[in-house]
C-alpha atoms as a PDB file:
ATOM      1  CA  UNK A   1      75.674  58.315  66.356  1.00  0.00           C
ATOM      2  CA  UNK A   2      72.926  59.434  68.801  1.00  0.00           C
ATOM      3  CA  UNK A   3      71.767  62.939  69.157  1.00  0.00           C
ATOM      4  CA  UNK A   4      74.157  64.147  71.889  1.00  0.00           C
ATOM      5  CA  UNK A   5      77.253  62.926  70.232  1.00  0.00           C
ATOM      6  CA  UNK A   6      76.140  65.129  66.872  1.00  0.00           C
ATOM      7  CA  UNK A   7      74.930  67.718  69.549  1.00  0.00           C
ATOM      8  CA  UNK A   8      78.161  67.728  71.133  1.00  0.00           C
ATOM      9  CA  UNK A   9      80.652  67.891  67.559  1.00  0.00           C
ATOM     10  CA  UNK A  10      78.473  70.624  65.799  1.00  0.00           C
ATOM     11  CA  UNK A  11      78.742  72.555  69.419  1.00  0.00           C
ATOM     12  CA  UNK A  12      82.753  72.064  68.610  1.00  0.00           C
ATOM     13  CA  UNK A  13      83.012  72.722  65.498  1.00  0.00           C
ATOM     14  CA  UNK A  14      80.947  75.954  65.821  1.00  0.00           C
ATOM     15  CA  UNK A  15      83.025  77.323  68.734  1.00  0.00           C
ATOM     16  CA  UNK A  16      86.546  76.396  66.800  1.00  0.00           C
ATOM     17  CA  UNK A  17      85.181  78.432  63.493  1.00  0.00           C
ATOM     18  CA  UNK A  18      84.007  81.337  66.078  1.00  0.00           C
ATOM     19  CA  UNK A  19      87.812  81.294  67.648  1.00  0.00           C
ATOM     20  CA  UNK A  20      89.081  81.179  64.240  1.00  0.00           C
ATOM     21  CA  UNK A  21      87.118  84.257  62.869  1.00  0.00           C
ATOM     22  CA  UNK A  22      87.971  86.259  66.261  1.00  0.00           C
ATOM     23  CA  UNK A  23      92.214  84.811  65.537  1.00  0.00           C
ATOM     24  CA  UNK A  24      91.646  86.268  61.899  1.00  0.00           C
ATOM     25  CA  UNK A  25      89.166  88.961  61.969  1.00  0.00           C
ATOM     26  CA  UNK A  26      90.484  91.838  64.633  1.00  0.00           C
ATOM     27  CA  UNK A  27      94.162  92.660  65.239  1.00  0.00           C
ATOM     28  CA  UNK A  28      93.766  93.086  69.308  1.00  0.00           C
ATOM     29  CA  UNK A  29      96.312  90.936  70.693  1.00  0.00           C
ATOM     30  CA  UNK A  30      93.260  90.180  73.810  1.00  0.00           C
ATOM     31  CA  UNK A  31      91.020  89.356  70.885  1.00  0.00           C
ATOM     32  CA  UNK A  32      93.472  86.959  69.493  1.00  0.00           C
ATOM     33  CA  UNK A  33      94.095  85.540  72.914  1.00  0.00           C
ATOM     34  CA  UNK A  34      90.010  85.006  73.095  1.00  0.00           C
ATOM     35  CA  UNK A  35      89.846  83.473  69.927  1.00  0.00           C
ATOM     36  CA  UNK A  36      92.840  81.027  70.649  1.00  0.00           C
ATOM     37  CA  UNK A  37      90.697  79.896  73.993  1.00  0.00           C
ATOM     38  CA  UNK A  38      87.493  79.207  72.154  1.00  0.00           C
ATOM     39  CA  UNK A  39      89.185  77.471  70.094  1.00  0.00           C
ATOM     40  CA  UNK A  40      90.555  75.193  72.569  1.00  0.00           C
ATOM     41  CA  UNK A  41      87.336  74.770  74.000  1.00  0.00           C
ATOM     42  CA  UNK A  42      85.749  73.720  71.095  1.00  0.00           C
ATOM     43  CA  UNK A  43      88.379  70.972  70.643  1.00  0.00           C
ATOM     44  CA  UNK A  44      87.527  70.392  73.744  1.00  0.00           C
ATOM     45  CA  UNK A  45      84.199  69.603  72.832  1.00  0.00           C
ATOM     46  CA  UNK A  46      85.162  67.294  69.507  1.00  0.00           C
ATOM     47  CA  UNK A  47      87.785  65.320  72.030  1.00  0.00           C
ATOM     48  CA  UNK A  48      84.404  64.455  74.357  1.00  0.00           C
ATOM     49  CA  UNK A  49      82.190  63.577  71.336  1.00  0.00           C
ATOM     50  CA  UNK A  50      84.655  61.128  69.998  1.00  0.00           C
ATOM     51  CA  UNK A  51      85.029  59.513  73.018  1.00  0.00           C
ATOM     52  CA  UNK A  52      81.290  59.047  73.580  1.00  0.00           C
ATOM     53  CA  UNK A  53      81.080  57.761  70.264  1.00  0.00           C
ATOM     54  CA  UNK A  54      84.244  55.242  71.040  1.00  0.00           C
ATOM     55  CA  UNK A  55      82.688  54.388  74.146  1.00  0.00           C
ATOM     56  CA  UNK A  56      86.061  55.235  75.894  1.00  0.00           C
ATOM     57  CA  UNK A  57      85.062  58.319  77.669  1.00  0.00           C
ATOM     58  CA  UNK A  58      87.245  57.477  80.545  1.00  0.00           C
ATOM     59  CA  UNK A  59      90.403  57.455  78.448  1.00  0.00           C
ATOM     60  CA  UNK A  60      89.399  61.194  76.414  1.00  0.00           C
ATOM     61  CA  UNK A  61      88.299  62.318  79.980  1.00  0.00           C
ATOM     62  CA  UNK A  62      92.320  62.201  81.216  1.00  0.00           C
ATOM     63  CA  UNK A  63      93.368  63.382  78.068  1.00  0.00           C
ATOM     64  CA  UNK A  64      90.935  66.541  78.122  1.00  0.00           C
ATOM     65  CA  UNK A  65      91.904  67.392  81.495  1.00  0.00           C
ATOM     66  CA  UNK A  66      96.095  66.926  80.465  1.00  0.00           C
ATOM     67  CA  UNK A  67      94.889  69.835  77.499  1.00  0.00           C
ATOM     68  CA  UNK A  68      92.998  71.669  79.875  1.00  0.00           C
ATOM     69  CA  UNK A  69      96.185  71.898  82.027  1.00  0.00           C
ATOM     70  CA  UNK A  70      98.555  72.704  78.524  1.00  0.00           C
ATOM     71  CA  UNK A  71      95.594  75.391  77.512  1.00  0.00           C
ATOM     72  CA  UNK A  72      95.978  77.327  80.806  1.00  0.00           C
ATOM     73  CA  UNK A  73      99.936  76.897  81.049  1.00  0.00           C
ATOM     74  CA  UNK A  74     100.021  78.737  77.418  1.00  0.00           C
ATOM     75  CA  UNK A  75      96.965  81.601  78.198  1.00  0.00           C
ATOM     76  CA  UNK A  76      99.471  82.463  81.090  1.00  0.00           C
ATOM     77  CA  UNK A  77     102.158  82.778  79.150  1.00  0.00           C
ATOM     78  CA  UNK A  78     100.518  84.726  76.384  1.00  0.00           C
ATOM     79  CA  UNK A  79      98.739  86.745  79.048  1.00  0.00           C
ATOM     80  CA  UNK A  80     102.339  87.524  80.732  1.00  0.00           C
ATOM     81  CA  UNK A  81     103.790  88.648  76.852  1.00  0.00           C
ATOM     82  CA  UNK A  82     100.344  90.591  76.591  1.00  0.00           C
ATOM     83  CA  UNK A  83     100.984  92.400  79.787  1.00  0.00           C
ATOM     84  CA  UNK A  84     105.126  93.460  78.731  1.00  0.00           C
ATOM     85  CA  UNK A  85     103.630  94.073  75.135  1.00  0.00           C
ATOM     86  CA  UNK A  86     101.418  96.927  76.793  1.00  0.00           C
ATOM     87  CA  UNK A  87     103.584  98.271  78.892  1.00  0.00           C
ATOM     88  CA  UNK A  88     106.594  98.906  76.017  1.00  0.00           C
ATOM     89  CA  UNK A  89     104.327 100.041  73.213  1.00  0.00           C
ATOM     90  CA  UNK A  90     100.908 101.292  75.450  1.00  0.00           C
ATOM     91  CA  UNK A  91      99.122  99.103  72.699  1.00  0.00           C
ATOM     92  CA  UNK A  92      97.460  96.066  71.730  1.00  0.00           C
ATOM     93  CA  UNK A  93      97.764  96.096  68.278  1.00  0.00           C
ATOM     94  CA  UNK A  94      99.444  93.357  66.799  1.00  0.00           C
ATOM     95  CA  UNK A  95     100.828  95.047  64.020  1.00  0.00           C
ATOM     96  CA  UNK A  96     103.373  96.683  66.734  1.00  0.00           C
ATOM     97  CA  UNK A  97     104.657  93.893  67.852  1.00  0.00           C
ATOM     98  CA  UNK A  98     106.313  92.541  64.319  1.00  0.00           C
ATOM     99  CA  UNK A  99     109.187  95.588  65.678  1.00  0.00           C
ATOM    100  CA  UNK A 100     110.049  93.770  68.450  1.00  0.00           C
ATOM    101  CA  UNK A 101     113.673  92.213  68.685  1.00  0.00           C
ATOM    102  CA  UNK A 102     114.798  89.483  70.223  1.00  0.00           C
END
């Protein structure tokens, strides 16, 4: 492994434990949303180091951008339930939102 691929994993794994702790530490539904994204990116990150260390950088290039595409698709829709969440309960705490029915 050279030094960028162990650059490049450590750089993941430190952003996916950062998006966890924000996920687990605060109960703001835009903190959640945050952590879920850094998350993503930090996968992001792992998915690049494997393929340099493959040598198939070309294949993990098309399937970053194909996550990069799902990981905006589902920020908009979390955004869009953020949005109606604030507007019924004038609140982003997450606890309110284990009373909604559906």
């Amino acid at each position: 492994m050279t030094e960028e691929t162990i650059l490049l994993l450590l750089s993941g794994l430190l952003l996916f434990m950062v998006g966890v702790y924000l996920m687990f530490a605060y109960r703001n539904l835009l903190r959640v949303i945050l952590g879920v994204e850094v998350m993503a990116k930090g996968v992001t990150l792992v998915l690049l180091a494997a393929g340099v260390f493959r040598g198939s950088v070309e294949y993990i290039q098309a399937l970053i951008v194909t996550f990069i595409i799902v990981e905006t698709i589902l920020a908009a829709v979390v955004l869009a339930i953020t949005f109606v969440a604030q507007r019924i309960y004038n609140s982003l705490d997450i606890r309110n939102l284990s009373k909604l029915k559906g």
